[in-house]
N, C-alpha and C. Protein backbone atom coordinates (compact mmCIF):
# COMPACT_ATOMS: atom_id res chain seq x y z
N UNK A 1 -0.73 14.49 1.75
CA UNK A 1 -1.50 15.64 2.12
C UNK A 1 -2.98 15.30 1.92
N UNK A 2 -3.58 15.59 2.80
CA UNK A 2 -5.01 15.29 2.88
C UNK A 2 -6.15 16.74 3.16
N UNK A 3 -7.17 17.09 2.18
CA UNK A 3 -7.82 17.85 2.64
C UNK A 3 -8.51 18.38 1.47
N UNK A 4 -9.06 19.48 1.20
CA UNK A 4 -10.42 20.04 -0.13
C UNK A 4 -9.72 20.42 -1.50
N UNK A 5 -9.86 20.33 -2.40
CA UNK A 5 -9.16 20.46 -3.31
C UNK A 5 -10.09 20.57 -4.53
N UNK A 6 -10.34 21.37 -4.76
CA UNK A 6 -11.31 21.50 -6.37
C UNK A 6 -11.59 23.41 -6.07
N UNK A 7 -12.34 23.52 -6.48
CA UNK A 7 -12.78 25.03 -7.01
C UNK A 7 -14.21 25.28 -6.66
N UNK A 8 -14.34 26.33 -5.76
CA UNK A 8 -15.91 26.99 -5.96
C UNK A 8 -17.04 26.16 -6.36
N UNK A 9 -17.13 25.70 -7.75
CA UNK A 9 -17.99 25.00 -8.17
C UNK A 9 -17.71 23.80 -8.08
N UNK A 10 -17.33 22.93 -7.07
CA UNK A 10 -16.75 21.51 -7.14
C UNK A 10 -15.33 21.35 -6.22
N UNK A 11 -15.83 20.92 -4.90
CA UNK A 11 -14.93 20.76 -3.70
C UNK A 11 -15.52 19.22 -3.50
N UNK A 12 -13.70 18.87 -3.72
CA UNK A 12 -13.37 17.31 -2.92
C UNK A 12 -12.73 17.20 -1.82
N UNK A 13 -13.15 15.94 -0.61
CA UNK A 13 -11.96 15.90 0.36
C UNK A 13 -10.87 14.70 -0.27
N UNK A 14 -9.63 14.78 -0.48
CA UNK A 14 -8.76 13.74 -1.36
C UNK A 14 -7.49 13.51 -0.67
N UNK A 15 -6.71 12.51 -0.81
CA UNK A 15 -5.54 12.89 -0.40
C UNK A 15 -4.10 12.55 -1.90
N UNK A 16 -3.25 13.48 -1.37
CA UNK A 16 -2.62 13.52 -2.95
C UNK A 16 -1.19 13.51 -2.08
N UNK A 17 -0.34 13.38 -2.87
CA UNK A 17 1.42 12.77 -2.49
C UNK A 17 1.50 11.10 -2.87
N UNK A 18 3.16 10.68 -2.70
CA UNK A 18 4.19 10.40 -3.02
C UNK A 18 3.21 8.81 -2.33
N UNK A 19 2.69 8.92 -1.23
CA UNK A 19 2.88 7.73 -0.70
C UNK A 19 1.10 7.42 -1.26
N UNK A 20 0.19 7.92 -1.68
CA UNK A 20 -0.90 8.18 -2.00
C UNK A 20 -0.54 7.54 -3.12
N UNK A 21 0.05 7.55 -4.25
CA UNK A 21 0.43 7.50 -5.52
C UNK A 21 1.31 5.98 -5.39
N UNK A 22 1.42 5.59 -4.63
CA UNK A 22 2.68 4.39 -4.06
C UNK A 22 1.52 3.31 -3.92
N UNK A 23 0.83 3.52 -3.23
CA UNK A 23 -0.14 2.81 -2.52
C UNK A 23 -1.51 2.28 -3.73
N UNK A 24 -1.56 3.17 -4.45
CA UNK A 24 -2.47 2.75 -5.68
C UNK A 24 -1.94 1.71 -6.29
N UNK A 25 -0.28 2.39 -6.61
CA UNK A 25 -0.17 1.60 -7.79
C UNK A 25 -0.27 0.12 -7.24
N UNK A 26 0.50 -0.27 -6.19
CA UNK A 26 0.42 -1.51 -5.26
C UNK A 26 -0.77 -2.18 -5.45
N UNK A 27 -1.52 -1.41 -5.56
CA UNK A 27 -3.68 -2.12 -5.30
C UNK A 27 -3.45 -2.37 -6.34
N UNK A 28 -3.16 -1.37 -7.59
CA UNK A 28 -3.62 -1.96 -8.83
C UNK A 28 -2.24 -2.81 -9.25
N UNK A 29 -1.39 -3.48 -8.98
CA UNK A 29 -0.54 -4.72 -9.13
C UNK A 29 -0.95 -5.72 -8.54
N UNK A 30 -1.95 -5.86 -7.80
CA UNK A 30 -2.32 -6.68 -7.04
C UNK A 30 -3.48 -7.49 -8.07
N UNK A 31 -3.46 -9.09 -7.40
CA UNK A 31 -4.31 -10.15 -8.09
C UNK A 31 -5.90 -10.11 -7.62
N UNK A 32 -6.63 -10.09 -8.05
CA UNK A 32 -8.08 -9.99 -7.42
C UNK A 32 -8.10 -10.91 -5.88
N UNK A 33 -8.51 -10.45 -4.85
CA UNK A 33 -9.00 -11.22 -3.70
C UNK A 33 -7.51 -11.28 -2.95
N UNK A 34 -6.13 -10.33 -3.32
CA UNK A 34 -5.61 -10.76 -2.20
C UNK A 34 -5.27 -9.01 -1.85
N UNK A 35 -4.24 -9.04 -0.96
CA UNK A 35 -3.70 -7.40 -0.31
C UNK A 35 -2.40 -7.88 -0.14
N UNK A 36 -1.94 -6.58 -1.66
CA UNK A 36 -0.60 -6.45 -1.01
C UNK A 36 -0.04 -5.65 -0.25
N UNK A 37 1.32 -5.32 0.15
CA UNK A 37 1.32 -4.64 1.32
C UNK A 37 2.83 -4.12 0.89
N UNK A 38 3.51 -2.69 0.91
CA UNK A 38 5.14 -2.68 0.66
C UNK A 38 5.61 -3.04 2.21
N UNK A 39 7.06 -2.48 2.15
CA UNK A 39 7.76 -3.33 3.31
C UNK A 39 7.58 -2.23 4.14
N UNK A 40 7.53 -0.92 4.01
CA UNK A 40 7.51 -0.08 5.01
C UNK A 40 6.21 -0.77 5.66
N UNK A 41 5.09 -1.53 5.04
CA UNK A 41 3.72 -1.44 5.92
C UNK A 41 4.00 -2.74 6.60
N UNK A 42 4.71 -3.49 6.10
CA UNK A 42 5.00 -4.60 6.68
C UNK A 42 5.98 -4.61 7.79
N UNK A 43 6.91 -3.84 8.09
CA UNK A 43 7.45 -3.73 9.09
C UNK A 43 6.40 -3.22 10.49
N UNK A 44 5.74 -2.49 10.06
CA UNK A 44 4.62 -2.15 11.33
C UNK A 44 3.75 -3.10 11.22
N UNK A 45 3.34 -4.29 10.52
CA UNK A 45 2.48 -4.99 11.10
C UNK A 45 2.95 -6.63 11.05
N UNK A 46 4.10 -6.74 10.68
CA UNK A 46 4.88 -8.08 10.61
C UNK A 46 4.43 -9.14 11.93
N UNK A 47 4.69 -8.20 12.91
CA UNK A 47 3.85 -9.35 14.41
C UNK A 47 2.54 -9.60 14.76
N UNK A 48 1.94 -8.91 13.81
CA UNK A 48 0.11 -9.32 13.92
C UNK A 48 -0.54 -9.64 13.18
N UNK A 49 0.17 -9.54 11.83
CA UNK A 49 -0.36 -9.65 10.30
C UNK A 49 0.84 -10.84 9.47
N UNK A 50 -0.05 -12.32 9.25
CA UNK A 50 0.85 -13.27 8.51
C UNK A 50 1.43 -12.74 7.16
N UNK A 51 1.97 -12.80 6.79
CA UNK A 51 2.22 -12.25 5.08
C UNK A 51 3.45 -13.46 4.59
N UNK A 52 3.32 -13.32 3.21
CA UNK A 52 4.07 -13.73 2.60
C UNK A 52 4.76 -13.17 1.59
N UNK A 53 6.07 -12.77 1.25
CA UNK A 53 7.05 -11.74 0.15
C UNK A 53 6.66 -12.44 -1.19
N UNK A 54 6.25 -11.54 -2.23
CA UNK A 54 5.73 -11.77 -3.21
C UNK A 54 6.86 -11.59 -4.38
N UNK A 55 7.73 -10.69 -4.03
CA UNK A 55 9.34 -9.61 -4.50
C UNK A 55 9.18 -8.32 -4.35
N UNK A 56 10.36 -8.06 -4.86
CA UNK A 56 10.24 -6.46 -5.62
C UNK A 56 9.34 -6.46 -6.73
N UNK A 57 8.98 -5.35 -7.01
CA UNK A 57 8.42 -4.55 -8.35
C UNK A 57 9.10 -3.10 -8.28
N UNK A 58 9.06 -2.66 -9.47
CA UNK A 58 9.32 -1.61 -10.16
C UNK A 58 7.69 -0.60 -10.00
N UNK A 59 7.63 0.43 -9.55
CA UNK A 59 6.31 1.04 -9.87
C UNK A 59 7.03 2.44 -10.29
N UNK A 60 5.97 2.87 -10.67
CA UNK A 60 6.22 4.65 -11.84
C UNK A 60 6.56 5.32 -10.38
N UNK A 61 7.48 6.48 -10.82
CA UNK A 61 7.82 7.58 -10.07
C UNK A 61 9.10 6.89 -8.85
N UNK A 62 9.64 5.76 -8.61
CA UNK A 62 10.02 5.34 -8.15
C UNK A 62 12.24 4.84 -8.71
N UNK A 63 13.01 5.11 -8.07
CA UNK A 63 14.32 5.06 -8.99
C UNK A 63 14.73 3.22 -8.15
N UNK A 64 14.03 2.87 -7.57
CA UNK A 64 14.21 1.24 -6.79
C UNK A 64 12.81 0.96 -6.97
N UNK A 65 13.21 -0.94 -7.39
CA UNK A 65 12.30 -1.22 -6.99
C UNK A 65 11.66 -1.43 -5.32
N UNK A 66 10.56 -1.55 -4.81
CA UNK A 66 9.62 -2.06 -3.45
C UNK A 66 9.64 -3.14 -3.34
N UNK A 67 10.07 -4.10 -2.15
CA UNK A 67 9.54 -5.17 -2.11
C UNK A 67 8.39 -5.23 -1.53
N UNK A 68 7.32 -6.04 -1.65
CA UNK A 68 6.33 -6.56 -1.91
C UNK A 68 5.93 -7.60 -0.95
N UNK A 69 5.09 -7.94 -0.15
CA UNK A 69 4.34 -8.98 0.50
C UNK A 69 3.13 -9.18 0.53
N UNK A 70 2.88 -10.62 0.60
CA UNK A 70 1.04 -10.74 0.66
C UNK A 70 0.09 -10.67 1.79
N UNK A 71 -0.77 -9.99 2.51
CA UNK A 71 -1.28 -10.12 3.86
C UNK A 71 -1.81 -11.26 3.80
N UNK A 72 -2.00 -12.31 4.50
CA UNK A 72 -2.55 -13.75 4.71
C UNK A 72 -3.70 -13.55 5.52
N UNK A 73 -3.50 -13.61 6.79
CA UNK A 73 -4.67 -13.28 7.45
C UNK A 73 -3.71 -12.93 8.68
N UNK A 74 -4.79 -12.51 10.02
CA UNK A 74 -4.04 -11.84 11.45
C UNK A 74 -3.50 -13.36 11.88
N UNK A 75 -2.46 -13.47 12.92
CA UNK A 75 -1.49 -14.26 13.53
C UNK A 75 -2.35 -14.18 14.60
N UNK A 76 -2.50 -15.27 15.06
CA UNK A 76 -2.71 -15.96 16.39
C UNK A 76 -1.89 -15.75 17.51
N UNK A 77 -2.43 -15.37 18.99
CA UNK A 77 -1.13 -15.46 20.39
C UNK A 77 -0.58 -16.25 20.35
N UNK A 78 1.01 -15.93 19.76
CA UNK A 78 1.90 -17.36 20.15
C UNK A 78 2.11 -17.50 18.61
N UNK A 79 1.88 -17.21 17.57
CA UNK A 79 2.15 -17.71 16.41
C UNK A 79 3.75 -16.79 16.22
């Protein structure tokens, strides 16, 4: 969910949920200088985006672990 959220004296635009909260924790498991990516994001960009599977992890709020991949850089026509 995306949109204003604070009070009268103090309005933010933010976005808050499940996949908001997913997506952090991912950044903050991640090693300085690379991007990780879960598999749902990797299935939509698997043919344009090189990656490499890093594993599963375990993150909070979660009853499975995610597997995990590294973005490399974009794929070349023909790669």
């Amino acid at each position: 969910m995306a949109g204003f959220i604070g009070s009268s004296q103090r309005l933010e635009y933010t976005c808050i949920g499940d996949t908001v909260n997913t997506s952090s924790r991912i950044c903050d498991s991640c090693e300085g200088g690379k991007v990780y990516i879960s598999d749902t994001t990797y299935q939509r960009v698997k043919d344009s985006i090189l990656c490499t599977p890093v594993g599963e992890k375990m993150y909070k709020g979660k009853k499975e672990p995610l597997m995990i991949y590294e973005a490399i850089r974009s794929k070349r026509r023909g790669e």
